[in-house]
Protein backbone atom coordinates (compact mmCIF):
# COMPACT_ATOMS: atom_id res chain seq x y z
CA UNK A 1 38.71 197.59 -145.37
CA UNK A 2 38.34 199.42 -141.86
CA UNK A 3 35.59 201.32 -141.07
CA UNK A 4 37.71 204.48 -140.60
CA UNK A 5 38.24 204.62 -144.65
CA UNK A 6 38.60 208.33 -146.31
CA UNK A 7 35.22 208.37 -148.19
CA UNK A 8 37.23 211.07 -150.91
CA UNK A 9 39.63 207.97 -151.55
CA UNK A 10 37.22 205.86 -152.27
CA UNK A 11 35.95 207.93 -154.78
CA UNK A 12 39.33 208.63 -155.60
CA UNK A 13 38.86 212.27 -155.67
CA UNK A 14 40.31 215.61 -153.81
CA UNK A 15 38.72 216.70 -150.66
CA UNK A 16 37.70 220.11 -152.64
CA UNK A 17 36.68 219.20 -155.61
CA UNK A 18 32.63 220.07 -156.86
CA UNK A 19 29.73 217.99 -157.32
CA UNK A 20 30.20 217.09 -161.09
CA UNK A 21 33.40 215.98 -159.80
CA UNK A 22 31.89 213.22 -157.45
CA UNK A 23 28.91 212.18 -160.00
CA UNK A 24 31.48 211.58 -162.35
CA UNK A 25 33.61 209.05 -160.50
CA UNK A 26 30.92 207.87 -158.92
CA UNK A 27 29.43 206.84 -162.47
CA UNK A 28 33.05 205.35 -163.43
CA UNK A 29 33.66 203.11 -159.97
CA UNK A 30 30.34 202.07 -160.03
CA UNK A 31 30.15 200.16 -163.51
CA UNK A 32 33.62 199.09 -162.59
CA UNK A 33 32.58 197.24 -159.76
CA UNK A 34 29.40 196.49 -160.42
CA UNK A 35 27.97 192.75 -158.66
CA UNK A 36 26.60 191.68 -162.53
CA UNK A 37 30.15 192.67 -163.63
CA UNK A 38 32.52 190.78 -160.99
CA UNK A 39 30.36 187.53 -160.68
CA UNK A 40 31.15 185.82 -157.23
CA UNK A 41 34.08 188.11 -156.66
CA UNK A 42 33.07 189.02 -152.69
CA UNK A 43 35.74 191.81 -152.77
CA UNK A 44 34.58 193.72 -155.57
CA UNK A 45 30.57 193.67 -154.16
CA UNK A 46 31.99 194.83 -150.56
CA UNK A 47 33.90 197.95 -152.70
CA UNK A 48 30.50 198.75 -154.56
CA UNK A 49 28.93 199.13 -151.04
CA UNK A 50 31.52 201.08 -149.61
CA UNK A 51 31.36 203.43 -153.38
CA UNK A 52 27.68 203.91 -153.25
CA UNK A 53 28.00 204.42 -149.27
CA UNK A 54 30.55 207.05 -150.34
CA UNK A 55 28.39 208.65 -152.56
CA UNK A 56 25.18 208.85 -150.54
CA UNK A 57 27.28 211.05 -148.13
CA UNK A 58 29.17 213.35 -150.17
CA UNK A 59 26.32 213.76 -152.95
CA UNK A 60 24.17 215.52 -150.28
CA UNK A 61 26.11 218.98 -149.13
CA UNK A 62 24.64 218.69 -145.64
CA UNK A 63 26.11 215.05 -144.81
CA UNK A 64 29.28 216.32 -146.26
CA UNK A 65 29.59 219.31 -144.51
CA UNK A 66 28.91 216.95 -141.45
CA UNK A 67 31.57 214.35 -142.24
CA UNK A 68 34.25 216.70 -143.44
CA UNK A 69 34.08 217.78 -139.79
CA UNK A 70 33.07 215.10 -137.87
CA UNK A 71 33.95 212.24 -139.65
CA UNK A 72 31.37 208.72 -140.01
CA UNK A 73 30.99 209.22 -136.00
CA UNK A 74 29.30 213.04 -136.62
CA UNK A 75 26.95 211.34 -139.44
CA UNK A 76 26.01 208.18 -136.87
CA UNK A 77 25.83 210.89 -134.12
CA UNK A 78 22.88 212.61 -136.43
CA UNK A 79 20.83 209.99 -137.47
CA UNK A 80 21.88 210.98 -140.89
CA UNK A 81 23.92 207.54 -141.61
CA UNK A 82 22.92 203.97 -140.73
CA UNK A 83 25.90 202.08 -139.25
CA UNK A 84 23.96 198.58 -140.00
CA UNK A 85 25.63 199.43 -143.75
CA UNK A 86 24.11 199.55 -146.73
CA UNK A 87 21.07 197.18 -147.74
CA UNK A 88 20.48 195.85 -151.39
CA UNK A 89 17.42 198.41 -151.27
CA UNK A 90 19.55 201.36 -150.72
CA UNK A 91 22.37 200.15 -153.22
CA UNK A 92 19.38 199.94 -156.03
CA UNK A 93 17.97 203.18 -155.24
CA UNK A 94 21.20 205.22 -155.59
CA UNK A 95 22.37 203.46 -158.48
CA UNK A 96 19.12 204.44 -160.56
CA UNK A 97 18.99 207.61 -159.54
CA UNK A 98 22.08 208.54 -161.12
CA UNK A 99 22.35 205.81 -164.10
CA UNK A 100 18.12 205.98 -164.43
CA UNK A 101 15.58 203.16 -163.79
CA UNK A 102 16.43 201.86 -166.99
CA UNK A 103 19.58 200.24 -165.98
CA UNK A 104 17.89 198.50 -163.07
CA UNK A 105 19.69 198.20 -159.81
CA UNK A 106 20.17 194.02 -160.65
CA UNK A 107 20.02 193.32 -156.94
CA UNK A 108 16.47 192.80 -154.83
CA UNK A 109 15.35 196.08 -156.58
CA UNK A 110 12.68 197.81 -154.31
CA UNK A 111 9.06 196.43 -154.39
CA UNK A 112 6.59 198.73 -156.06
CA UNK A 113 4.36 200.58 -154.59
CA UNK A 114 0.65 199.30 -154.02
CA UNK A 115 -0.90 202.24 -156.84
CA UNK A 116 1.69 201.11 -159.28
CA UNK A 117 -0.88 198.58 -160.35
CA UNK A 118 -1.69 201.30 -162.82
CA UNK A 119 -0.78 204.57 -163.09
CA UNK A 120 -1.88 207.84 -161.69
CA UNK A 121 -2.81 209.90 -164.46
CA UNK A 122 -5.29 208.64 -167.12
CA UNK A 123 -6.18 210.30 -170.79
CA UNK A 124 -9.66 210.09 -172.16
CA UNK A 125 -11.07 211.78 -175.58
CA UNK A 126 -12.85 214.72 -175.91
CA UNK A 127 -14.65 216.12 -179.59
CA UNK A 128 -15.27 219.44 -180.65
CA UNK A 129 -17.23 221.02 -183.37
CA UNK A 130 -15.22 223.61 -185.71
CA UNK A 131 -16.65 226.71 -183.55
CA UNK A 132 -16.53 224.94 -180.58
CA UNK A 133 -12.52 224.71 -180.48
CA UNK A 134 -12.57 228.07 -181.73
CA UNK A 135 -14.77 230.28 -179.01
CA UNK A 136 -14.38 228.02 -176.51
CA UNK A 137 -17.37 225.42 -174.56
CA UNK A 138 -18.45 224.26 -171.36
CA UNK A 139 -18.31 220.16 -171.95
CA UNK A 140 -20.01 217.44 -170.10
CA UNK A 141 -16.91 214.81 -169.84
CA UNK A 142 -17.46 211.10 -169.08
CA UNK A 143 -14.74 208.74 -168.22
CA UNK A 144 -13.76 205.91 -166.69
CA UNK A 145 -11.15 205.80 -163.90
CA UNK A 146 -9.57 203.41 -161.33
CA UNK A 147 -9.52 203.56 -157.42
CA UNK A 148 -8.70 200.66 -154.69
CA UNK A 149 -11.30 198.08 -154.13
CA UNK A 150 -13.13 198.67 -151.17
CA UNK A 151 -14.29 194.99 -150.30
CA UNK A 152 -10.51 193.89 -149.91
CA UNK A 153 -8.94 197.11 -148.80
CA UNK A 154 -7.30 197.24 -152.80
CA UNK A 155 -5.53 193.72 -151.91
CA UNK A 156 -7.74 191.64 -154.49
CA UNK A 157 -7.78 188.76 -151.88
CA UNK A 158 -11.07 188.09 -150.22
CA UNK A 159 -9.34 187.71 -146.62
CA UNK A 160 -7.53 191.02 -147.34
CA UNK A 161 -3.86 188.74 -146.48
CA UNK A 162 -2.52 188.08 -149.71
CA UNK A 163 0.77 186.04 -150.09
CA UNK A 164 4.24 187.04 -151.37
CA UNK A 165 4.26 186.57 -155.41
CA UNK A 166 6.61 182.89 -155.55
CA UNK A 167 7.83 184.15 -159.00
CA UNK A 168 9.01 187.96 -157.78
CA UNK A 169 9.31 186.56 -153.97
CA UNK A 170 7.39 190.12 -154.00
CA UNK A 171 9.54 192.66 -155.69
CA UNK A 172 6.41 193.05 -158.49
CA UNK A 173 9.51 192.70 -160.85
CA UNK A 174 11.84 190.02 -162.61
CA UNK A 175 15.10 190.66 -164.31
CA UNK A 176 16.60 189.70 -167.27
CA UNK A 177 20.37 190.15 -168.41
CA UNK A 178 22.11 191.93 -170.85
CA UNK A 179 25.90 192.28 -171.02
CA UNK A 180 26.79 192.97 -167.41
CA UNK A 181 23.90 194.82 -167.06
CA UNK A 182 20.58 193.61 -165.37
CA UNK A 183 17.60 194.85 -166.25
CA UNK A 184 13.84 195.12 -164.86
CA UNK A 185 10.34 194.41 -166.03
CA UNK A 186 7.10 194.16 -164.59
CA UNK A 187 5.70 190.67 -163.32
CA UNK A 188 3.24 189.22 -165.13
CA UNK A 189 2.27 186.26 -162.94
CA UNK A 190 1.37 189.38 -160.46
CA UNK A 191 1.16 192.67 -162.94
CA UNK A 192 3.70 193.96 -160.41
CA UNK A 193 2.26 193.90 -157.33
CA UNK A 194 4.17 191.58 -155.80
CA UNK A 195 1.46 189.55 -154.21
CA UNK A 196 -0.72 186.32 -154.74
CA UNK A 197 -3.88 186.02 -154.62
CA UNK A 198 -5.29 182.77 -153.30
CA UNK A 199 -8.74 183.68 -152.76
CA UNK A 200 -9.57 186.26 -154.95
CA UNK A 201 -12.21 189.43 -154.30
CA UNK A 202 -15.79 188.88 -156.06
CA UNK A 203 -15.92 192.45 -156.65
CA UNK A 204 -12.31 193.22 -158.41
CA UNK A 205 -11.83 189.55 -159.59
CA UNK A 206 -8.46 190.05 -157.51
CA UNK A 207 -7.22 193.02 -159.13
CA UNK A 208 -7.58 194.75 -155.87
CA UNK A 209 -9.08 197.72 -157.89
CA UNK A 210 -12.55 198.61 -159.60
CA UNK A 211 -13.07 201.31 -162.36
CA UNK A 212 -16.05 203.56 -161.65
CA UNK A 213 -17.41 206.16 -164.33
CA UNK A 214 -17.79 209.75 -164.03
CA UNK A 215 -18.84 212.37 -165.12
CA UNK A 216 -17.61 216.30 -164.88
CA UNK A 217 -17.60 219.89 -166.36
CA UNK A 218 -14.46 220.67 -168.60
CA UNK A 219 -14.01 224.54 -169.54
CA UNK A 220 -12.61 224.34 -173.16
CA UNK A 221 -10.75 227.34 -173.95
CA UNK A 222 -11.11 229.21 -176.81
CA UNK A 223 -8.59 228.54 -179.91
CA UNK A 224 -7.36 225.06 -178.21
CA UNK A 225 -6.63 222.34 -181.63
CA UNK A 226 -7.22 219.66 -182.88
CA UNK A 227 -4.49 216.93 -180.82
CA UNK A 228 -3.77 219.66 -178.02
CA UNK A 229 -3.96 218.15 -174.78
CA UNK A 230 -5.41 219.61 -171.84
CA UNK A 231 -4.49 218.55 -167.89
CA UNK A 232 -7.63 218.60 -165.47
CA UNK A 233 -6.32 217.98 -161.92
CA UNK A 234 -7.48 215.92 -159.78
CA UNK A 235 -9.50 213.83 -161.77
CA UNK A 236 -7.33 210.47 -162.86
CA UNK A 237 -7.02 207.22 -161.06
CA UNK A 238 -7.04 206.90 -157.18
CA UNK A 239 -4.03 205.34 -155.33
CA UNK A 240 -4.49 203.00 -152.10
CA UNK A 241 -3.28 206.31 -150.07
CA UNK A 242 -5.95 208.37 -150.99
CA UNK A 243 -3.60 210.20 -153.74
CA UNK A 244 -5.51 211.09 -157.06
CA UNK A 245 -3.49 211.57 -160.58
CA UNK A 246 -4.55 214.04 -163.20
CA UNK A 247 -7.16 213.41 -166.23
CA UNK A 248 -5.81 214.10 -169.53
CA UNK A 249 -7.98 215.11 -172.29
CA UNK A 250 -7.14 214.60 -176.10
CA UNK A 251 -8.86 217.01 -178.22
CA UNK A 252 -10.39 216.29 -181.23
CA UNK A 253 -12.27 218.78 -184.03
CA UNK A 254 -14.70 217.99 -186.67
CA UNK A 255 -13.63 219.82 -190.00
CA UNK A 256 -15.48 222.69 -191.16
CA UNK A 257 -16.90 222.63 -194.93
CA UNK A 258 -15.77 225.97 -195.96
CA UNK A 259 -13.54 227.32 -192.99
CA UNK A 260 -9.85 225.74 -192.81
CA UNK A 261 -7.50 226.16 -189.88
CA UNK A 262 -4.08 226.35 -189.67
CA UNK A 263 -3.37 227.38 -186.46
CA UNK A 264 -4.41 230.74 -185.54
CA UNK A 265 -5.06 231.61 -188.70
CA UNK A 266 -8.30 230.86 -190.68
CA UNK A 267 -8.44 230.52 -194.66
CA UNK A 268 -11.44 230.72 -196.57
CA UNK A 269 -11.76 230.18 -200.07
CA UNK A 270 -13.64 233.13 -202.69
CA UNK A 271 -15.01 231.62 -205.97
CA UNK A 272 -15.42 234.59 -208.44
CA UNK A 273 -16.61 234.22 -211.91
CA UNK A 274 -14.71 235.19 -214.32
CA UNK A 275 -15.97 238.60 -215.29
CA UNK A 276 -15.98 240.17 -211.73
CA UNK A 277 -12.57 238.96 -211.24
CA UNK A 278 -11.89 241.25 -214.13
CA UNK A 279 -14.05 243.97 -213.28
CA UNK A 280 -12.62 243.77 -209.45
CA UNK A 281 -15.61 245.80 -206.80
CA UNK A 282 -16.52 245.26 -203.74
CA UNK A 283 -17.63 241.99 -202.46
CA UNK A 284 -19.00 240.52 -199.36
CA UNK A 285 -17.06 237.47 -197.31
CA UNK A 286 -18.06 235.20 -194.13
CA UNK A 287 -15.88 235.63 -190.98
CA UNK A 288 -15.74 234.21 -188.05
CA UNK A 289 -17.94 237.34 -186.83
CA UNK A 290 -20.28 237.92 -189.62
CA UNK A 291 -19.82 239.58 -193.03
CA UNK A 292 -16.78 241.28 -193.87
CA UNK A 293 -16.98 243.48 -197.14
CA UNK A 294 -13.28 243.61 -199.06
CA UNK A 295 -12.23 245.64 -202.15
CA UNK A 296 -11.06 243.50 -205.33
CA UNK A 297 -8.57 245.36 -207.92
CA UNK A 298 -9.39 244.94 -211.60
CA UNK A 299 -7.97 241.53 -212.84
CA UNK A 300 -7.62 240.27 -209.36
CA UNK A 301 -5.71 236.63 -210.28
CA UNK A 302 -6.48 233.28 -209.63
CA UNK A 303 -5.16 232.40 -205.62
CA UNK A 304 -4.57 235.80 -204.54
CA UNK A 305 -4.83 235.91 -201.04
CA UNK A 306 -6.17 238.91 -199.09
CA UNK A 307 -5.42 239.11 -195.75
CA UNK A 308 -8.09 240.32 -193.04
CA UNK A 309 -5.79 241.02 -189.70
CA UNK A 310 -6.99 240.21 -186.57
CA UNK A 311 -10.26 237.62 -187.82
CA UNK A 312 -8.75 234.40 -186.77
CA UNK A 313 -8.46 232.66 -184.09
CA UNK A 314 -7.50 233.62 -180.69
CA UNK A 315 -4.42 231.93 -179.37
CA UNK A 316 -5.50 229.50 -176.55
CA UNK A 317 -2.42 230.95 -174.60
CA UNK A 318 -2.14 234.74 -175.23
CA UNK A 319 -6.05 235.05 -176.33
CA UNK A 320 -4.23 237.25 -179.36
CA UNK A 321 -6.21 236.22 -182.58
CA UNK A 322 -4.57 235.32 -185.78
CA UNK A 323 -5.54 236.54 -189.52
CA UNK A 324 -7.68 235.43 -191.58
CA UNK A 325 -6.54 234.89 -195.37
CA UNK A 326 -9.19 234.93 -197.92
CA UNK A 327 -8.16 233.50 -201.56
CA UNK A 328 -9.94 233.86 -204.74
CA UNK A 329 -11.02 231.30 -207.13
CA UNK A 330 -11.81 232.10 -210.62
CA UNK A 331 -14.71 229.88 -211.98
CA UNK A 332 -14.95 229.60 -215.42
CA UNK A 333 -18.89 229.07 -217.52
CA UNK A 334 -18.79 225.46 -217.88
CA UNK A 335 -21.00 226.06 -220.95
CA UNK A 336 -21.65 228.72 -223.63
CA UNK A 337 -24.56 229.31 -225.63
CA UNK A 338 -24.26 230.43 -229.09
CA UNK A 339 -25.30 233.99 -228.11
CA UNK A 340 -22.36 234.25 -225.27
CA UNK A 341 -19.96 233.22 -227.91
CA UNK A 342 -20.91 235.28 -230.18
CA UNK A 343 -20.82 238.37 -227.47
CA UNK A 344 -17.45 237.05 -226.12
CA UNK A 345 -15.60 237.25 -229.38
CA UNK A 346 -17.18 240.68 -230.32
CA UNK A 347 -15.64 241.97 -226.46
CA UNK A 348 -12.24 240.01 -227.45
CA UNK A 349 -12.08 242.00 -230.65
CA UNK A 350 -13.18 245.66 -228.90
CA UNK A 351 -9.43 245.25 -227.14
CA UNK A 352 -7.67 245.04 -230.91
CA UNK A 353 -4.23 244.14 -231.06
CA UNK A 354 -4.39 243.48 -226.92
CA UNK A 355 -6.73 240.36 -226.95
CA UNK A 356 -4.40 238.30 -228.79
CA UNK A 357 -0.85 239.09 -226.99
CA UNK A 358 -0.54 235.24 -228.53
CA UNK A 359 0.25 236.06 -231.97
CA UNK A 360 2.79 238.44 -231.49
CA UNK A 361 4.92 236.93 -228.60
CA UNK A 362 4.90 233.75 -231.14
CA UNK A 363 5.93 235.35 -234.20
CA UNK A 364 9.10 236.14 -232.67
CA UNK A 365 9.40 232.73 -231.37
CA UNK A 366 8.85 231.31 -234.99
CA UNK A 367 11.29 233.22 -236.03
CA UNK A 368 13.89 232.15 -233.86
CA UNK A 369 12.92 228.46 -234.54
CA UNK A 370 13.56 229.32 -238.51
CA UNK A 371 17.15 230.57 -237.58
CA UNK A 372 17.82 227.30 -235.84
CA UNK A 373 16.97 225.28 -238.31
CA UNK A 374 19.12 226.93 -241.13
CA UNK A 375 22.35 226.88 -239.34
């Protein structure tokens, strides 16, 4: 293949055609040709080079509009194009960029970088009392994170020179196959790093990092939940570079003994005895603010709910508050004295034919029973 080849014919695509367009047959030419595909076939790895070289230029609309004018000479002319060719390295990159790290490149996939050793961000726990999650707290936070041992400059070898890794030869990865695919996992001989350690740190035991606790201020916001999660920046692990990832914090609550949320919304349960919940009146209730009196009909029924807008809690986005839902529970005398029954049966029998709706709902039912029987 000469080096004056149409990059749009090696894609096998129009000179006009749209971005989609070139993903697409990229994604189709380079599964086709792919090395783990076409085992020691020379010809077929020299036309996935020249598909993913293809593709690096017309993907990016600047090199494009570059070569469509100037040809490969205009992209050399610009620094925008190697004309060493493509490395293994490059190949790799593209290829998971568009089919996703999952695939692995197959070939000398990059090394990782020195903070890969763990990651950025880190997620520690942080509990809440009931009223705590719910009005919000100031919270002393400890934790533990990561940074780069100082002693060996993060290399985890005493002499700060550690060797290339002899199972990765220092890609901090190995490969296994599947189909024609290859695909990547972390090095355990070197937990990725791509180095050995021959002499290893005192400090870091040749990790080439340390974990140091901390402590900071967290400002919980009101009406955040039980399993929210909440990002403080700034505060995870430290990279070799200096970078710092974020600290996540999971959010527990304790339970509240009469209080239940759902939400933004708060339910409390009402016991009544059984005479006021037939008598109804007014009756006093806890809030989240203090008392709260509410009106009861006569005969107000077992689980009625009364809703109280606005007494919940606020939304730990909007700061709106949710209701608060109060439901009754009618409690019944476990025990009556002889005197109670006595003046129980004496009120049943004030109400006449009304205190036993019983005997005359049944009587018809009898009576349809009788018919049944006869036919």
């Amino acid at each position: 293949m000469g080096m004056e080849i149409d990059y749009y014919e090696v894609l096998e695509i129009s000179r006009d055609c749209d971005e989609t367009t070139i993903k697409k047959a990229y994604r189709k030419l380079a599964l086709k040709y792919h090395p783990d595909r076409n085992q020691g076939d020379k010809e077929a790895e020299e036309r996935f080079k020249l598909i993913n070289e293809a593709y690096q230029v017309l993907s990016d609309s600047e090199k494009r509009a570059i070569y469509d004018r100037y040809g490969k000479a205009g992209l050399e002319g610009r620094g925008g194009f190697s004309n060493g060719g493509m490395n293994m390295d490059d190949l790799s990159a593209i290829f998971e960029s568009v089919f996703g790290a999952g695939f692995g490149g197959g070939f000398n996939s990059r090394g990782r970088n020195e903070y890969d050793k763990y990651p950025l961000d880190l997620e520690s726990e942080v509990h809440l009392e009931f009223y705590e999650a719910i009005f919000g707290v100031k919270k002393e936070i400890k934790y533990r994170y990561k940074k780069p041992c100082d002693a060996c400059d993060g290399t985890g070898d005493r002499d700060k020179t550690p060797s290339v890794c002899p199972e990765c030869e220092g890609r901090g990865e190995v490969y296994y196959r599947q189909g024609f695919m290859t695909f990547a996992q972390s090095c355990d001989r070197c937990g990725g790093s791509g180095k050995s350690v021959a002499n290893p740190c005192s400090k870091c035991h040749g990790q080439g990092f340390v974990e140091v606790e901390e402590e900071t201020t967290v400002e919980i916001p009101a009406g955040i939940d039980h399993g929210n999660r909440m990002r403080v920046g700034a505060k995870g692990n430290i990279a070799k570079n200096g970078r710092r990832g974020d600290l996540y914090l999971l959010v527990t609550v304790e339970e509240d003994e009469h209080f239940v949320r759902d939400g933004d919304t708060i339910y409390i349960e009402v016991p009544l005895f059984f005479t006021q919940a037939v008598l109804g009146g007014k009756i006093e209730i806890p809030t989240l603010k203090g008392n709260k009196e509410i009106s009861l009909p006569e005969g107000v029924r077992d689980r009625e709910q009364f809703v109280l807008k606005g007494e919940g809690v606020p939304n730990v986005h909007t700061g709106r508050k949710g209701d608060m839902i109060a439901q009754v529970k009618i409690i019944y005398p476990k025990k009556l004295s002889a005197e109670q029954k006595e003046m129980l049966m004496k009120l049943g029998d004030s109400f006449g034919v009304e205190s036993k709706p019983n005997e005359d709902r049944f009587a018809n039912v009898l009576k349809k029973v009788k018919k049944w029987f006869k036919g």
